[in-house]
Protein backbone atom coordinates (compact mmCIF):
# COMPACT_ATOMS: atom_id res chain seq x y z
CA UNK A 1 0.00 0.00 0.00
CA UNK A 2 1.02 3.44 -0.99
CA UNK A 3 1.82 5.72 2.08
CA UNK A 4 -0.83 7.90 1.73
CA UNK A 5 -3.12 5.24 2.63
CA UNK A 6 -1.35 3.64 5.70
CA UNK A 7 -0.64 6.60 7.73
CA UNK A 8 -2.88 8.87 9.69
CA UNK A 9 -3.94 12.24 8.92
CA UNK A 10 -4.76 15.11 11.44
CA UNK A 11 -6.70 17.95 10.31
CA UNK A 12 -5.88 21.11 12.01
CA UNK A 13 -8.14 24.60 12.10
CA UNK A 14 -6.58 27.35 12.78
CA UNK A 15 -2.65 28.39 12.22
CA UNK A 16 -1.33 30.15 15.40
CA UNK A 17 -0.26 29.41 18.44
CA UNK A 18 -2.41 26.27 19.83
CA UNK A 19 -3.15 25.04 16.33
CA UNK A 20 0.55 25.09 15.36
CA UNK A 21 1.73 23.95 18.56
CA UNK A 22 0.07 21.22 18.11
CA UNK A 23 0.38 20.40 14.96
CA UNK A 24 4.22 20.75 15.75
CA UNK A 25 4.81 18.55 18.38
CA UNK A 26 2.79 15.70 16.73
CA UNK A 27 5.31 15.99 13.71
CA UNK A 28 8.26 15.76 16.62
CA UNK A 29 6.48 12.88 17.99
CA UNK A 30 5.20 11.26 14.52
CA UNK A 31 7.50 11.27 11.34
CA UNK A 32 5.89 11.93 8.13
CA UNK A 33 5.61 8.46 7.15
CA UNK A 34 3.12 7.80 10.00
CA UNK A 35 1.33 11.05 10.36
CA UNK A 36 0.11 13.17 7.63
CA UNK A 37 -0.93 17.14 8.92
CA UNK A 38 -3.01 19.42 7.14
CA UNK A 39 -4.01 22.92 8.92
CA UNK A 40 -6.03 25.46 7.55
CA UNK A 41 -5.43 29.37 8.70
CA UNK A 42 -7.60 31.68 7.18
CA UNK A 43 -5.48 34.97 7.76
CA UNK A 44 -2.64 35.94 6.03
CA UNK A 45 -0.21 34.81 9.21
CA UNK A 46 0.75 32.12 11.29
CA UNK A 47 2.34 31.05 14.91
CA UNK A 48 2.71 35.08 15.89
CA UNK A 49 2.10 36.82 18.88
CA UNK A 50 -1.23 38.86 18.88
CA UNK A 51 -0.35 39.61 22.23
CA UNK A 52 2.68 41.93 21.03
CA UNK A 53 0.04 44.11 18.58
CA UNK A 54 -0.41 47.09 20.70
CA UNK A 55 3.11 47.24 21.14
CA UNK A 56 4.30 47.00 17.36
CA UNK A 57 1.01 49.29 16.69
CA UNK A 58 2.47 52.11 19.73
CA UNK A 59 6.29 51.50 18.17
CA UNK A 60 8.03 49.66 20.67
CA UNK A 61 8.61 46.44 18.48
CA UNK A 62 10.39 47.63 15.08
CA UNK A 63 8.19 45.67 12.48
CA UNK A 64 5.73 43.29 12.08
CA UNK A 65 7.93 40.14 11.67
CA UNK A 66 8.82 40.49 14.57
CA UNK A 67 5.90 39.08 16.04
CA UNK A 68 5.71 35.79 13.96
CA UNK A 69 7.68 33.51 15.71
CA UNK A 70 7.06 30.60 12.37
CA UNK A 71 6.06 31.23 8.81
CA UNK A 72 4.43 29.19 6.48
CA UNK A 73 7.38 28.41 5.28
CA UNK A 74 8.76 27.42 8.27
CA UNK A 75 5.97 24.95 8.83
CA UNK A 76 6.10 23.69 5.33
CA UNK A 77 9.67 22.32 5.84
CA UNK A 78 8.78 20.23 8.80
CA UNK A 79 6.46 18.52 6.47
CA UNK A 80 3.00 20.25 8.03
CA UNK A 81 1.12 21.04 5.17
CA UNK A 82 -0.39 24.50 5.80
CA UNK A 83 -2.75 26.33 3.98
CA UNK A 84 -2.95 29.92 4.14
CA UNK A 85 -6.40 31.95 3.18
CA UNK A 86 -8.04 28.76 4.00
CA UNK A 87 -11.14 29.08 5.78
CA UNK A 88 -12.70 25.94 7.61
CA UNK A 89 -16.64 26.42 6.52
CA UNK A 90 -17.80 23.16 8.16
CA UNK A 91 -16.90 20.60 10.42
CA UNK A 92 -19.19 17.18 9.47
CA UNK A 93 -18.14 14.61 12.73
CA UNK A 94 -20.38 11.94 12.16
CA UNK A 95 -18.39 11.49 8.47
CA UNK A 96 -14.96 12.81 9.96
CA UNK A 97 -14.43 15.23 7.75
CA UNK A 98 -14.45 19.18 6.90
CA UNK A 99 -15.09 21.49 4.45
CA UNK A 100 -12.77 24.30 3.70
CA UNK A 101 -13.19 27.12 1.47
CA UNK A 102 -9.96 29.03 -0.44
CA UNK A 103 -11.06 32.98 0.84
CA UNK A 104 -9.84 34.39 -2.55
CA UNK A 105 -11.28 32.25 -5.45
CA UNK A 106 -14.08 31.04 -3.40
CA UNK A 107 -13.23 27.53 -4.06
CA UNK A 108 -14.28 24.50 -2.12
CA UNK A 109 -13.59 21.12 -0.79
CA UNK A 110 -13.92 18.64 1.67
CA UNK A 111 -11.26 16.70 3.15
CA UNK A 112 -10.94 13.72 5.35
CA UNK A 113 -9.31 13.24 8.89
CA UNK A 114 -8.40 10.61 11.29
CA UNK A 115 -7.38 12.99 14.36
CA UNK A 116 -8.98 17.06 14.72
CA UNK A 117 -7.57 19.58 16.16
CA UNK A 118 -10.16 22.53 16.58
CA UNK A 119 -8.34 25.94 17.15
CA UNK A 120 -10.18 28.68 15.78
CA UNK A 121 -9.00 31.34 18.37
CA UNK A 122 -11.40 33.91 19.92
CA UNK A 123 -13.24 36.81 17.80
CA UNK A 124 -13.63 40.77 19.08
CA UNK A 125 -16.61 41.76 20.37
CA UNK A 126 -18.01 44.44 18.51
CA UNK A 127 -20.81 46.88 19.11
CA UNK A 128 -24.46 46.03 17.28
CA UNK A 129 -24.54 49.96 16.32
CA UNK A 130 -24.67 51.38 12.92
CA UNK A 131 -21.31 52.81 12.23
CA UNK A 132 -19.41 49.70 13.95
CA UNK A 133 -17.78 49.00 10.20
CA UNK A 134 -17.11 52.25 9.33
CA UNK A 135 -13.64 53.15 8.16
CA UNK A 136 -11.73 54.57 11.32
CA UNK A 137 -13.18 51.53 13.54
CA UNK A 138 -10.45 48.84 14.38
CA UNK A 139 -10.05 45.41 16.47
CA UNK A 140 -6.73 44.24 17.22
CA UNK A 141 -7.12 40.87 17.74
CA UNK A 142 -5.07 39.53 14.52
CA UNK A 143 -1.57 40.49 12.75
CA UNK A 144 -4.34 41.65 9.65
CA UNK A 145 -6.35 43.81 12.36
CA UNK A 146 -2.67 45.84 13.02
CA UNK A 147 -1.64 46.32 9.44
CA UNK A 148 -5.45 47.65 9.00
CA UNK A 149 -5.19 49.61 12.07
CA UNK A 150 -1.58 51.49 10.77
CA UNK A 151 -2.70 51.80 7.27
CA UNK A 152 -5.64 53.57 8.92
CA UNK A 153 -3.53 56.01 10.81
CA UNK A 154 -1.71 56.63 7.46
CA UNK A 155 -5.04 57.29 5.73
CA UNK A 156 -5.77 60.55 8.32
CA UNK A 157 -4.28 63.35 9.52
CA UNK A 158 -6.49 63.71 12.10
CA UNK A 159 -4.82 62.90 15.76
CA UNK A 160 -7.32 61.88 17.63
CA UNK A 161 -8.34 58.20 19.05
CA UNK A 162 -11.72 56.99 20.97
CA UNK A 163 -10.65 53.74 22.53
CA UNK A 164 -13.87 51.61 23.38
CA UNK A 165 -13.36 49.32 26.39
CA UNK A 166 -10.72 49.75 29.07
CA UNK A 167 -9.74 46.04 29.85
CA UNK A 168 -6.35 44.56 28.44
CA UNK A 169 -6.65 45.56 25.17
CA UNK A 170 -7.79 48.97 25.75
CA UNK A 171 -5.43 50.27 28.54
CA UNK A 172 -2.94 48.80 25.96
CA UNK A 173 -4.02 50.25 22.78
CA UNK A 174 -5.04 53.30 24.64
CA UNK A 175 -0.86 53.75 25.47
CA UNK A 176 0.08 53.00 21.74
CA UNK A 177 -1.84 55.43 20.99
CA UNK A 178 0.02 58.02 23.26
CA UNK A 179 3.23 56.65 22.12
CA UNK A 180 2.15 57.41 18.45
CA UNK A 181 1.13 61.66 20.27
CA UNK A 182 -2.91 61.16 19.71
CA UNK A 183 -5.18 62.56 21.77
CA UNK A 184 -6.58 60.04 23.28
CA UNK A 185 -10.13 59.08 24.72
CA UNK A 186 -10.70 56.07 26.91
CA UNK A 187 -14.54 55.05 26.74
CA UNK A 188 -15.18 52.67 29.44
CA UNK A 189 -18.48 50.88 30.83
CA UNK A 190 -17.18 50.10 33.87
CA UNK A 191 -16.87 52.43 36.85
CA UNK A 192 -13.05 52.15 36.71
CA UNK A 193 -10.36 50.74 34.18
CA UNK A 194 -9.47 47.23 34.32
CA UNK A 195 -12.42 45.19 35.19
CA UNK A 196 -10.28 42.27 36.50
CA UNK A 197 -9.20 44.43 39.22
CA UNK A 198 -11.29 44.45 42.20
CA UNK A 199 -12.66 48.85 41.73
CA UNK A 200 -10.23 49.71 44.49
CA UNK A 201 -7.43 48.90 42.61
CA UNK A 202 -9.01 49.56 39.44
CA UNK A 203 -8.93 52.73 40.23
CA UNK A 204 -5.39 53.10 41.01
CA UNK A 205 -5.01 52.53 37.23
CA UNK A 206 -7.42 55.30 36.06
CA UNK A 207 -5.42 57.89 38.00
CA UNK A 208 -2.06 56.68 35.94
CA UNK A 209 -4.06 56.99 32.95
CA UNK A 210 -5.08 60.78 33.83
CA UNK A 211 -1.95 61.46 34.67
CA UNK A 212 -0.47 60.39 31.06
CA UNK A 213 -3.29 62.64 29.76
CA UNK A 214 -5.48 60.01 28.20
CA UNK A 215 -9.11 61.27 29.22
CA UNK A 216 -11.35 58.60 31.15
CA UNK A 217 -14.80 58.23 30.44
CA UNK A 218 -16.26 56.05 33.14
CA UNK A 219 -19.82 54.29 33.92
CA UNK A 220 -20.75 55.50 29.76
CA UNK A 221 -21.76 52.89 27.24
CA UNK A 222 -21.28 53.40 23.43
CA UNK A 223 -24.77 54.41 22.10
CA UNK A 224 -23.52 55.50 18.74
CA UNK A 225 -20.77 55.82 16.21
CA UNK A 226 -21.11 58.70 14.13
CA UNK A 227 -19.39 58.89 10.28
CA UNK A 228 -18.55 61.63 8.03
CA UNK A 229 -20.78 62.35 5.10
CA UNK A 230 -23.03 59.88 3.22
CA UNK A 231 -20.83 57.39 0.81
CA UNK A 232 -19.49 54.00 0.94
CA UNK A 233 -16.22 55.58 2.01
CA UNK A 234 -17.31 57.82 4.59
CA UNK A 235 -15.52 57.42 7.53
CA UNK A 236 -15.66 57.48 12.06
CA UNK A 237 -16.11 61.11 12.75
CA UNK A 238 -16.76 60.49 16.88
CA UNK A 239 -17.94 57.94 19.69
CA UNK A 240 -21.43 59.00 21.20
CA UNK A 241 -23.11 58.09 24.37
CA UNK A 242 -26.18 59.22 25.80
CA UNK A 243 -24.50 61.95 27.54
CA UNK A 244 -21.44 63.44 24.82
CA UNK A 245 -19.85 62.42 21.92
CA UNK A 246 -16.39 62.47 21.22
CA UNK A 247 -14.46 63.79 18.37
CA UNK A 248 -12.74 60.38 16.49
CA UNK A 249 -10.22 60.25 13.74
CA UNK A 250 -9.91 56.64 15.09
CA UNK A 251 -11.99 53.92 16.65
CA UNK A 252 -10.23 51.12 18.75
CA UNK A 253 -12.48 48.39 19.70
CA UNK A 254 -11.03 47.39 23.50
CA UNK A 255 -14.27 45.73 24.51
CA UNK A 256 -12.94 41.82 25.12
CA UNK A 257 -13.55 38.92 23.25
CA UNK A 258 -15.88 36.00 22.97
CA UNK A 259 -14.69 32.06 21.64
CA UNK A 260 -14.62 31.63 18.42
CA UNK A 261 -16.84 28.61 18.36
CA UNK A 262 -19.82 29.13 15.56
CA UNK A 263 -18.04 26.16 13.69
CA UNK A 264 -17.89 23.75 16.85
CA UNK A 265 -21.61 24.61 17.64
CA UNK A 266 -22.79 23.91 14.32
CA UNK A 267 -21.24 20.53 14.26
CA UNK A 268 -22.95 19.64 17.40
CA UNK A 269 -20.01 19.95 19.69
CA UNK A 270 -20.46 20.42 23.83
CA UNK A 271 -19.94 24.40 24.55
CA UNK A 272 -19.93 25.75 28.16
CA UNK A 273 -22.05 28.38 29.90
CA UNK A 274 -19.21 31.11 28.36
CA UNK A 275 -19.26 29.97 24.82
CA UNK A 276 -15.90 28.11 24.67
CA UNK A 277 -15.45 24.59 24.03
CA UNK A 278 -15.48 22.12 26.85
CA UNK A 279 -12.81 19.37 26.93
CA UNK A 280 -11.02 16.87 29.46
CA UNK A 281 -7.88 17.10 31.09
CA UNK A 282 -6.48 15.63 27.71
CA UNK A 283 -7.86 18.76 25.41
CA UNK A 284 -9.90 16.05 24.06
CA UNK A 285 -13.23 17.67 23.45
CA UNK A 286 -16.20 15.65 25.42
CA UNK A 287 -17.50 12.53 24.18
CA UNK A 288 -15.58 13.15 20.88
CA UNK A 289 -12.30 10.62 20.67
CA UNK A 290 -10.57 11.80 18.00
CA UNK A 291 -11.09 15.88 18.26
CA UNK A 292 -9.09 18.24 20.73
CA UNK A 293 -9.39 22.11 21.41
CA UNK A 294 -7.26 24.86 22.80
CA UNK A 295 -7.08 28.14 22.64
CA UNK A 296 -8.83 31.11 23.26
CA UNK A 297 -11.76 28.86 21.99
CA UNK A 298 -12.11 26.61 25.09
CA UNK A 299 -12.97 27.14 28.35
CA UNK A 300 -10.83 25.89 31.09
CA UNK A 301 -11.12 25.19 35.15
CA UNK A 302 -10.10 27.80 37.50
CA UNK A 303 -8.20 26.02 40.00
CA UNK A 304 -9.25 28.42 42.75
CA UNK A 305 -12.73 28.45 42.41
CA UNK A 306 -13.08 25.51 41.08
CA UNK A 307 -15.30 26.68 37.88
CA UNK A 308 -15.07 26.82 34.19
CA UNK A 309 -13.63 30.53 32.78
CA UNK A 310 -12.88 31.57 29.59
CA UNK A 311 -9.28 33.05 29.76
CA UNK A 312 -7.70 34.58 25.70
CA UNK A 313 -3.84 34.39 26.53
CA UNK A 314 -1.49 32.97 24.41
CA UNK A 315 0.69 31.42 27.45
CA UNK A 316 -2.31 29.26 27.81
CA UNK A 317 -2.76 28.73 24.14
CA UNK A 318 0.62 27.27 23.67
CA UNK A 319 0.47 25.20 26.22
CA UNK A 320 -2.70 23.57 25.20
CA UNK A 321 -1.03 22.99 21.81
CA UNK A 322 1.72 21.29 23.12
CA UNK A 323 -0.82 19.21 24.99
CA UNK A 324 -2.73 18.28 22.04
CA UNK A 325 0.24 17.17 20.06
CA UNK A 326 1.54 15.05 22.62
CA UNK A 327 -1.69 13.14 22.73
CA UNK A 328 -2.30 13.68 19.25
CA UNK A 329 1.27 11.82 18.72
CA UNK A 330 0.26 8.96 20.58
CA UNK A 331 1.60 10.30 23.99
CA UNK A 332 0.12 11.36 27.14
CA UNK A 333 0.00 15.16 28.54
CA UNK A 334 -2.50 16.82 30.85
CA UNK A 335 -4.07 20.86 31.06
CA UNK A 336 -4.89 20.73 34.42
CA UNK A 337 -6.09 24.37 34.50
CA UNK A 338 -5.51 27.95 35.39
CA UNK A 339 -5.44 30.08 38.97
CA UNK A 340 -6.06 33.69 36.55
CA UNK A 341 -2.52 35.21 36.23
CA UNK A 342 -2.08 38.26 33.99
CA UNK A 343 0.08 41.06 33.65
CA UNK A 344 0.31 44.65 31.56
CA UNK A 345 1.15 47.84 31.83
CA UNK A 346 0.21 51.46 30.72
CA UNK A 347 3.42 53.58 30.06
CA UNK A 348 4.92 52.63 33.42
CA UNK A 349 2.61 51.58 35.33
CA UNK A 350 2.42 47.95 35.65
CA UNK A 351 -0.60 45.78 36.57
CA UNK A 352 -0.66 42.18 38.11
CA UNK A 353 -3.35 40.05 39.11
CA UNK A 354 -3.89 36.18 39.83
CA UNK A 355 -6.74 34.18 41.36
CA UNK A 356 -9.99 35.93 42.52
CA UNK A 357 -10.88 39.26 42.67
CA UNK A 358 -13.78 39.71 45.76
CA UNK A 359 -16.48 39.26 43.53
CA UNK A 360 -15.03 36.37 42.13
CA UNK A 361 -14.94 34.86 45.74
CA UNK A 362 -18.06 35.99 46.51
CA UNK A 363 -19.63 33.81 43.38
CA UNK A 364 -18.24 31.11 44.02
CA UNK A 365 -19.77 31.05 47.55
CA UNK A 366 -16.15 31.54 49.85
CA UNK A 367 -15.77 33.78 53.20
CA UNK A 368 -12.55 35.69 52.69
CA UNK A 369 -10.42 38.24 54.17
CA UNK A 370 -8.81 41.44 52.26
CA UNK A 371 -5.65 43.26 53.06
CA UNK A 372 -4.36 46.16 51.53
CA UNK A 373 -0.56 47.02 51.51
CA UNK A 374 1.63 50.11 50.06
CA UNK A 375 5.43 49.21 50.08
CA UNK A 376 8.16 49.55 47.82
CA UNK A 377 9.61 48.29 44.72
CA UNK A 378 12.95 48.31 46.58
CA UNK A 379 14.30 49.09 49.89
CA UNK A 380 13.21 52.66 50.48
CA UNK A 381 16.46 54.25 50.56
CA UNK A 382 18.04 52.73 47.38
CA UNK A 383 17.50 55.17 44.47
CA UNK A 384 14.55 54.81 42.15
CA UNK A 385 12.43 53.40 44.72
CA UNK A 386 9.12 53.07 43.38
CA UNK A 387 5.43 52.98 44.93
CA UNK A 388 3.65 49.56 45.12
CA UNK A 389 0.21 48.49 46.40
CA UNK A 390 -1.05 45.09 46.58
CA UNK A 391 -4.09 43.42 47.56
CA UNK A 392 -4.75 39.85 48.98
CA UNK A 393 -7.46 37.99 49.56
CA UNK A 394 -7.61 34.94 51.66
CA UNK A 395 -10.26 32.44 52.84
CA UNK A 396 -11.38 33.08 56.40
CA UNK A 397 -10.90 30.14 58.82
CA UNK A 398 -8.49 28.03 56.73
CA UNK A 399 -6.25 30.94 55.29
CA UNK A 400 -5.89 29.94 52.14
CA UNK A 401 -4.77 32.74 49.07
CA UNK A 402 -7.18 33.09 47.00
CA UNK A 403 -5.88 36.14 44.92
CA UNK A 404 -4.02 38.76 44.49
CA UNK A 405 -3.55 42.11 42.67
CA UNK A 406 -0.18 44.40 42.25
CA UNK A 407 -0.12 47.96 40.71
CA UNK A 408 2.74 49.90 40.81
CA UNK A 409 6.39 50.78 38.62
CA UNK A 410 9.29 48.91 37.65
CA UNK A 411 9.27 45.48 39.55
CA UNK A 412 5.78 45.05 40.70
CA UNK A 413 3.82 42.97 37.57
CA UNK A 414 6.37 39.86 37.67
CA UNK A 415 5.49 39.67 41.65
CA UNK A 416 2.15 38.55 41.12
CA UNK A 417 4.58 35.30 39.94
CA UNK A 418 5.44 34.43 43.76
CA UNK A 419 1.44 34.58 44.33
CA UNK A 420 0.52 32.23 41.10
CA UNK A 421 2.76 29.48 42.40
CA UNK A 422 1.31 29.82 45.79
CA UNK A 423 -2.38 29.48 44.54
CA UNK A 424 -1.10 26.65 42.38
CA UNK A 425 0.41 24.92 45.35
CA UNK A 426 -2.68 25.88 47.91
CA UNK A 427 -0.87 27.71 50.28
CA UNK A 428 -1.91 29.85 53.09
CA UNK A 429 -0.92 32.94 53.78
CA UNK A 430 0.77 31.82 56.86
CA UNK A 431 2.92 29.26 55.02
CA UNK A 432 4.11 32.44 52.50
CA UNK A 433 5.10 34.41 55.25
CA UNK A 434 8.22 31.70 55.53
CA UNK A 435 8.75 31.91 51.66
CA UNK A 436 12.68 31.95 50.86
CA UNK A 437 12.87 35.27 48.40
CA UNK A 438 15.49 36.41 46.76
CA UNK A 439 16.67 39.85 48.48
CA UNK A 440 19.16 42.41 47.58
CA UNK A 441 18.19 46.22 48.04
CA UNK A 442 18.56 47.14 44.43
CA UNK A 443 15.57 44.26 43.80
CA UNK A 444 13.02 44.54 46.94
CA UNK A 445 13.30 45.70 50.92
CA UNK A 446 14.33 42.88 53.80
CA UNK A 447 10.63 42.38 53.29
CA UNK A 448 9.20 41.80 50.01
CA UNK A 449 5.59 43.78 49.58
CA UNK A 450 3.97 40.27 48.94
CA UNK A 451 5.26 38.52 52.31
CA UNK A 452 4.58 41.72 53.94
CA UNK A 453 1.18 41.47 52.85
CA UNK A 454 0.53 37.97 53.30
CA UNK A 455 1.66 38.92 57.20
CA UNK A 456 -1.02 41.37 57.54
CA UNK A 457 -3.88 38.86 55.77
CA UNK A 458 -2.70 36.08 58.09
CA UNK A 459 -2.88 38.32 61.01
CA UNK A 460 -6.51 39.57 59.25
CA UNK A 461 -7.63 35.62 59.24
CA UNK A 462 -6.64 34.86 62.90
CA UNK A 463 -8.57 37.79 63.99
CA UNK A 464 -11.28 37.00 61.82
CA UNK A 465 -14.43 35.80 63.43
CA UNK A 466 -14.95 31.65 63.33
């Protein structure tokens, strides 16, 4: 037999960072001559980083290449046959096979598979107003959404930007945009930036953002998006809500994102209360043998609460890639889940966060204490030493972490490290008191601000009431 017809072939959808993770460590585990891989991407890019977008958009990384970390190319010459402007139209399970669609010609096909791998990435959410597709009005969730967004700002000469949302993406987009000297508008539902702050520390953020100049709308929800004169090309001219609008050369669309799961759903497959595909430990998608997920299309168990979140981050992507491939490749890997860890930062302010912010607790039915701590990034009389606050939460009665949240300069985003390891590990806030740091004045003081913290919530738990 020929050995097209002897060896196995997995289908992938989708060409960054889970898909192709995947589909690369099944080739390392799999030669060609037993495993045949096909992956369909229907962008113009593959394995980048969409996380590095605002910061190629604001100037900080050089060029666009920079951000893919594999081309096409690349893939092709490990023998993973990827096709670009390929769009996956149709996923038939009970035949094992899909139907994929070439985005220029229109052309169309089905193709076999022995072994899926469904990684079709998360879409932005976009406001149901007319005006939403206007020229001027930009996502950033793909390499194509960047070069659409600079081309854009090459199009006007206008220098002013509405950003629409004020989580991640918008804090982020909204400091490109500073970088780049816009004026720049920050229009935010919330009562304070950053929703997966707890509002205290939320607002912590805002004032940064003030003080870089950006202007905060808070508590205001996008009723409108006005254009220029009648035409086909006519073009974002400002951001209303009920109360003001707000002069717009450009639109950035910060609002979050939902999975990107229309195909999964039509093909019957089990979705969770957020949207996202639910799995098993395995990435093997529920009562389905032969299909795995990842991505910012799944949803995956918080390992503090003990629920199901949705969580887009590419750390998690990758490693649900290199899951699938292993298993995929005929070996054996686990995703056990997540505790909630991410960090950014607006000019220099930097933001950290892990586990559950009080709502978050609240939800999910715990009793918890909250301490709030300003130290230092270093010890106070070493030059540069800058401001830090952080918050902690911890179960009452049992003192167990349960989150925390940094804000502050240089030094304080990579703390909220020391806390994700000691959610991971279920430790109490008693047992991270005794936590061997690393200390040297030009890093943090004797005491570093998360040990001095976890001090005052263990003190906070004794005291608590029983």
């Amino acid at each position: 037999m020929s050995m097209s017809r002897t060896r196995e072939r997995l289908v992938v959808i989708g060409g960054d960072a889970a898909g192709m993770s995947a589909a690369s460590q099944a080739r390392r585990l799999k030669g060609p001559d037993r495993l045949e891989i096909v992956a369909f991407e229907r962008g113009h890019f593959s394995s980048y980083s969409a996380c590095g977008i605002p910061y190629w958009v604001g100037g900080g990384v050089g060029t666009r290449d920079r951000l893919i970390a594999r081309t096409p190319e690349e893939h092709r010459a490990r023998d993973i046959d990827l096709r670009m402007r390929t769009e996956v139209t149709e996923i038939d399970v009970a035949r094992c096979r899909v139907r994929a669609r070439d985005v220029d010609s229109g052309a169309e096909s089905w193709m076999s598979y022995d072994k899926l791998v469904i990684a079709t990435g998360a879409r932005p959410i976009r406001p149901d107003l007319p005006g939403a597709d206007a020229p001027g009005v930009h996502g950033v969730q793909t390499l194509d959404d960047g070069q659409a967004l600079l081309d854009s700002l090459a199009a006007t000469r206008g220098r002013r930007a509405v950003v629409v949302g004020a989580g991640y993406i918008g804090v982020e987009m909204a400091e490109a945009m500073i970088n780049r000297g816009y004026e720049v508008t920050v229009v935010n539902r919330g009562s304070q930036p950053m929703a997966t702050l707890d509002p205290d520390m939320g607002r912590l953020v805002n004032r940064a953002m003030e003080g870089l100049g950006i202007t905060m709308v808070n508590d205001a929800e996008v009723t409108k998006i006005l254009t220029g004169a009648a035409g086909p090309g006519r073009r974002v001219r400002a951001v209303g809500t009920d109360a003001a609008e707000y002069p717009a050369d450009v639109v950035i669309l910060g609002i979050g994102v939902r999975p990107e799961t229309a195909l999964a759903r039509a093909a019957g497959l089990p979705l969770g209360a957020h949207g996202g595909l639910l799995t098993d430990l395995a990435m093997r998608v529920r009562g389905h043998e032969n299909i795995w997920a990842g991505g910012d299309c799944v949803e995956v168990l918080d390992l503090v609460s003990g629920r199901m979140r949705h969580i887009a981050l590419g750390t998690h992507a990758n490693k649900h890639g290199q899951v699938m491939g292993t298993n995929v490749g005929g070996g054996y890997a686990t995703f056990p889940g997540v505790v909630g860890t991410a960090v950014s930062k607006v000019c220099d302010l930097e933001i950290g966060r892990t586990g559950l912010r009080e709502k978050d607790a609240r939800r999910a039915g715990l009793r918890y204490e909250t301490v709030v701590v300003e130290s230092t990034s270093r010890a106070g009389y070493y030059p540069d030493a800058a401001p830090m606050t952080v918050k902690m939460l911890a179960e009452r009665r049992t003192g167990r972490l349960l989150g925390v949240q940094i804000v502050g300069r240089e030094g304080a985003a990579k703390r909220v490290d020391i806390a994700a390891v000691a959610l991971t590990a279920g430790m109490t806030v008693e047992e991270m008191t005794s936590l061997d740091l690393g200390y040297a004045p030009p890093f943090s003081p004797v005491w570093d601000p998360v040990l001095v913290t976890a001090r005052k919530a263990a003190a906070a738990v004794a005291e608590a009431p029983r």
